[in-house]
N, C-alpha and C. Protein backbone atom coordinates (compact mmCIF):
# COMPACT_ATOMS: atom_id res chain seq x y z
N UNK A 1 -10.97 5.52 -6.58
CA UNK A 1 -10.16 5.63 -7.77
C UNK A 1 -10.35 7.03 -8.33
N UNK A 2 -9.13 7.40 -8.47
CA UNK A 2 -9.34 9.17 -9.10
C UNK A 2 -8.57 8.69 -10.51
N UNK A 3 -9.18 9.56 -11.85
CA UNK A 3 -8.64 9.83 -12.95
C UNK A 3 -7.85 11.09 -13.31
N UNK A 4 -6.48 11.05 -13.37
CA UNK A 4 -6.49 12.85 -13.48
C UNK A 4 -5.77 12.57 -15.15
N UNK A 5 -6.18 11.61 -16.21
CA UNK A 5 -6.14 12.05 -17.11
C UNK A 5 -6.28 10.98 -17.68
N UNK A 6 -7.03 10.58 -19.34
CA UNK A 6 -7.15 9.45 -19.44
C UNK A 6 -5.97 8.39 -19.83
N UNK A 7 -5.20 8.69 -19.51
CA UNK A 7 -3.65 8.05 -19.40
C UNK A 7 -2.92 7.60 -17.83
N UNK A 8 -3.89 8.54 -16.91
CA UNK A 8 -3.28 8.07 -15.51
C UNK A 8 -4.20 7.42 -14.62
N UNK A 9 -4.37 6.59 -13.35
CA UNK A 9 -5.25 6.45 -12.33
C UNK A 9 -4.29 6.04 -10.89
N UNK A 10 -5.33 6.91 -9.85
CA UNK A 10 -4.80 6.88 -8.66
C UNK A 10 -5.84 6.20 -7.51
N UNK A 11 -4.83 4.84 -7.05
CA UNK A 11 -6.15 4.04 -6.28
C UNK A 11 -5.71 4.26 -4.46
N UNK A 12 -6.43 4.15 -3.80
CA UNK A 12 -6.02 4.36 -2.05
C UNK A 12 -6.69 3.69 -1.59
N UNK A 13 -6.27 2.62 -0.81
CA UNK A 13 -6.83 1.45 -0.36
C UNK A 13 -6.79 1.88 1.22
N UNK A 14 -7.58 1.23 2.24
CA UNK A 14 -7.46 1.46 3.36
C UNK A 14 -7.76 0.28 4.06
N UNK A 15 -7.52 -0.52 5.19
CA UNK A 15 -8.06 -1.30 5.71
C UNK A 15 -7.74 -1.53 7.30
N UNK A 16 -8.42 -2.18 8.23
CA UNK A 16 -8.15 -1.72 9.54
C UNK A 16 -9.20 -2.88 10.18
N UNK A 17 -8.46 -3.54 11.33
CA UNK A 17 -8.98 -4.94 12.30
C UNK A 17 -8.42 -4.77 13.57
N UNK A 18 -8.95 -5.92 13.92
CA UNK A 18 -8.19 -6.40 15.39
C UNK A 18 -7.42 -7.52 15.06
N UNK A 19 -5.99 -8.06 15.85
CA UNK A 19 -5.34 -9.01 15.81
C UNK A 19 -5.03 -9.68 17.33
N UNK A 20 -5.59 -11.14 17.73
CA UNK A 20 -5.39 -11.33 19.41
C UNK A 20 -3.95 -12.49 18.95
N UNK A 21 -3.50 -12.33 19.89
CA UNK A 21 -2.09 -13.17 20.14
C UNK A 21 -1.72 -13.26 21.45
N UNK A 22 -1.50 -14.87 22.06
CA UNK A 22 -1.75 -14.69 23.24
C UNK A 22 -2.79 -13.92 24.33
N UNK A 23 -3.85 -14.06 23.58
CA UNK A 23 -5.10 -13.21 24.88
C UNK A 23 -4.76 -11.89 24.67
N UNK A 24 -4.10 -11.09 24.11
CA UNK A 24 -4.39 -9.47 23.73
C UNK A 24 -4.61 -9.13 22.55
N UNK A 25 -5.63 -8.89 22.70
CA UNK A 25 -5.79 -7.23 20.97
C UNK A 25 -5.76 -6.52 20.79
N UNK A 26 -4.90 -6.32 19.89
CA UNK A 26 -4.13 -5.14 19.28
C UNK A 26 -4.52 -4.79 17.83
N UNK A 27 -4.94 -3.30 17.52
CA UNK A 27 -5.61 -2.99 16.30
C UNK A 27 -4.20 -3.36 15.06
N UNK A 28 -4.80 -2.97 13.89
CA UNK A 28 -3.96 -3.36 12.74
C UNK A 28 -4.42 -2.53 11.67
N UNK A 29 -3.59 -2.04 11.19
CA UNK A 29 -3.54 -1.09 9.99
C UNK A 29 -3.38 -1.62 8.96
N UNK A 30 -3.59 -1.11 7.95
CA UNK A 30 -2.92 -0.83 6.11
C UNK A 30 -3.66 -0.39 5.37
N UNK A 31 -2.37 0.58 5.12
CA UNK A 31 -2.82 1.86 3.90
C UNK A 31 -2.08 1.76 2.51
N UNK A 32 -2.39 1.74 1.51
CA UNK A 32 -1.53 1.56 0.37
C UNK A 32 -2.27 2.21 -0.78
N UNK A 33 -1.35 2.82 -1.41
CA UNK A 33 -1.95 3.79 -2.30
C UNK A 33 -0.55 3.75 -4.15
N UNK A 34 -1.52 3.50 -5.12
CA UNK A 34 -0.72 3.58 -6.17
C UNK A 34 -1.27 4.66 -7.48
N UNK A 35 -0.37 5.08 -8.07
CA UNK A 35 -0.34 5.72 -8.86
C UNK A 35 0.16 5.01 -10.33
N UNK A 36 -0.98 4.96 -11.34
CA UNK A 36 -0.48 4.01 -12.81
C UNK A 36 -0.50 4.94 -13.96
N UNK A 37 0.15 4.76 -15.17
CA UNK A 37 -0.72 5.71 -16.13
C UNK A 37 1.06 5.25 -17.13
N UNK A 38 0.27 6.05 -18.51
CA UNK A 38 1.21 6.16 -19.69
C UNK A 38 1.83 7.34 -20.17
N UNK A 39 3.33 7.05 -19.96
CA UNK A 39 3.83 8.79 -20.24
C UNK A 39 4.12 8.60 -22.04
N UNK A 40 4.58 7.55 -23.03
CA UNK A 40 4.16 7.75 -24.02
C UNK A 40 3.75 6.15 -24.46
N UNK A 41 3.65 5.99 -26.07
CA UNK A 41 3.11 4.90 -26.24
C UNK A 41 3.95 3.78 -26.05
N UNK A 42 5.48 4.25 -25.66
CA UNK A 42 6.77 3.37 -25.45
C UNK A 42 6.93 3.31 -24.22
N UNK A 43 6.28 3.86 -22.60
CA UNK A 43 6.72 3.94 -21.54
C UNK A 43 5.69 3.57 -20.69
N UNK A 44 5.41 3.35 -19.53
CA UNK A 44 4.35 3.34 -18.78
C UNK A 44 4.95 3.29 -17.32
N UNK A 45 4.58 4.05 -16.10
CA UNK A 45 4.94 4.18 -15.36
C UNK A 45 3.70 3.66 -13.95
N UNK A 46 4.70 3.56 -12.88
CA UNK A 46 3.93 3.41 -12.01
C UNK A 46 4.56 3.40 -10.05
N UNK A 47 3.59 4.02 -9.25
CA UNK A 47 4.38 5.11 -8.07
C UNK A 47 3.50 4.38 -7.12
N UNK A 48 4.01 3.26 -5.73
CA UNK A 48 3.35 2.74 -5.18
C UNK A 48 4.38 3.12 -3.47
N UNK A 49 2.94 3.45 -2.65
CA UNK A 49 3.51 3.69 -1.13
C UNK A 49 2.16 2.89 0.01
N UNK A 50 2.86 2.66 1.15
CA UNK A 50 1.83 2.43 1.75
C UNK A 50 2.52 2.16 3.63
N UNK A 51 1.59 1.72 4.28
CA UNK A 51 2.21 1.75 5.54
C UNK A 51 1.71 0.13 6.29
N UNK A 52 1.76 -0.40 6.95
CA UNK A 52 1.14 -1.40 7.56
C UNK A 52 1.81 -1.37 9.14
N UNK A 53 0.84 -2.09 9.87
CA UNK A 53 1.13 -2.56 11.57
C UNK A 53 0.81 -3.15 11.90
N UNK A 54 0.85 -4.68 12.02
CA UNK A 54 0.88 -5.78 12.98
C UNK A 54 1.11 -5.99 14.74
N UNK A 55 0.33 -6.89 15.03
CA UNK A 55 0.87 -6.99 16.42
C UNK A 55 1.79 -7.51 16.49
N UNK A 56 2.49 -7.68 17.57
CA UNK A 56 3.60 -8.29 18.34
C UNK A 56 3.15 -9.73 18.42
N UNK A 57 4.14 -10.42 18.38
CA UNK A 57 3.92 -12.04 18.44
C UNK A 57 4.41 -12.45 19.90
N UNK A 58 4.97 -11.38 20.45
CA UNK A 58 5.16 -11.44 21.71
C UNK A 58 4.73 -10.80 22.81
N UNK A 59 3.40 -11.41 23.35
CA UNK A 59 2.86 -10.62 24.55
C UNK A 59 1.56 -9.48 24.13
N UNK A 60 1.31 -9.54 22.71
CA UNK A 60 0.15 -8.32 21.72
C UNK A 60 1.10 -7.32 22.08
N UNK A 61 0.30 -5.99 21.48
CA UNK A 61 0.50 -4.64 21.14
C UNK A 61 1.06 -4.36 20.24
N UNK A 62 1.85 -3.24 19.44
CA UNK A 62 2.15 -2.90 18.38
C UNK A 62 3.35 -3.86 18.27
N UNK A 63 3.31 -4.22 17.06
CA UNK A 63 4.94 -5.22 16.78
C UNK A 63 5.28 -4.79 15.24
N UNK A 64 5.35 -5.37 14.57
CA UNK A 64 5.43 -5.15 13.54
C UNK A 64 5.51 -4.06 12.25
N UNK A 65 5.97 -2.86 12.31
CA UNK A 65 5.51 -1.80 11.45
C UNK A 65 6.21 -1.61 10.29
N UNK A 66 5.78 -1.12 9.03
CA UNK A 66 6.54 -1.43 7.76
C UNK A 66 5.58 0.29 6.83
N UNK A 67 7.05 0.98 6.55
CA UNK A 67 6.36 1.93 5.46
C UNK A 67 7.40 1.66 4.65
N UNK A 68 6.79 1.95 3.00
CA UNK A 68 7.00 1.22 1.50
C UNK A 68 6.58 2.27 1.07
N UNK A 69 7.83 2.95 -0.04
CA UNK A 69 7.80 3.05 -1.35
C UNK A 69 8.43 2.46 -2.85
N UNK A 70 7.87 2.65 -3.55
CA UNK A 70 8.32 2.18 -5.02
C UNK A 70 8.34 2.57 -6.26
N UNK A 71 8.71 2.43 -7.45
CA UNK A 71 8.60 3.39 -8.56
C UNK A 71 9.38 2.49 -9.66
N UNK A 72 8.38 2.16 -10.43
CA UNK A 72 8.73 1.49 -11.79
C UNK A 72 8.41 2.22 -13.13
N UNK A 73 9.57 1.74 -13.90
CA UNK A 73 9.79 1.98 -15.50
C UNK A 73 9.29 1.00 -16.47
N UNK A 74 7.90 0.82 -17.05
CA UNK A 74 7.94 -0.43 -18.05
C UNK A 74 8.03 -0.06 -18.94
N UNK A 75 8.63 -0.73 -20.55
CA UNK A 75 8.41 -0.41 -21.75
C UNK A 75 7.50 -1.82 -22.45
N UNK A 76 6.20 -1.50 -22.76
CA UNK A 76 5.36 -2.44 -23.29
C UNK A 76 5.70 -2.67 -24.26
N UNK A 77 5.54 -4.59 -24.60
CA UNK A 77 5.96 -5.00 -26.04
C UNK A 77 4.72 -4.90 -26.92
């Protein structure tokens, strides 16, 4: 977790396995990383990306791959 101000925080998650399907294993990823914080006392924002990889459900090896971004506007009641 990094602070770059006491209004913002930036978290980076990492994580990493094996997945067997049908008798092969195949490694597995995910990375996801967000950005939170308050631009005034009426707004609050927040900046989320990340990547993931699954195996294949057919036969192992890479199957599955997914990169994500996002970006929200809240106004707190």
């Amino acid at each position: 977790m990094q602070k770059f101000s006491p209004y913002s925080v930036m978290r980076l998650y990492a994580g990493y396995g094996d997945q067997t399907i049908d008798g092969v294993t195949t490694p597995i990823t995910d990375f996801y990383g967000t950005i939170t914080g308050i631009i005034s006392t009426h707004l609050q924002f927040s900046l989320t990306g990340g990547y993931s990889q699954v195996a294949s459900a057919y036969g192992g090896g890479a199957g599955y791959h997914r990169s994500y971004v996002g970006a929200n506007l809240t106004i707190p009641f």
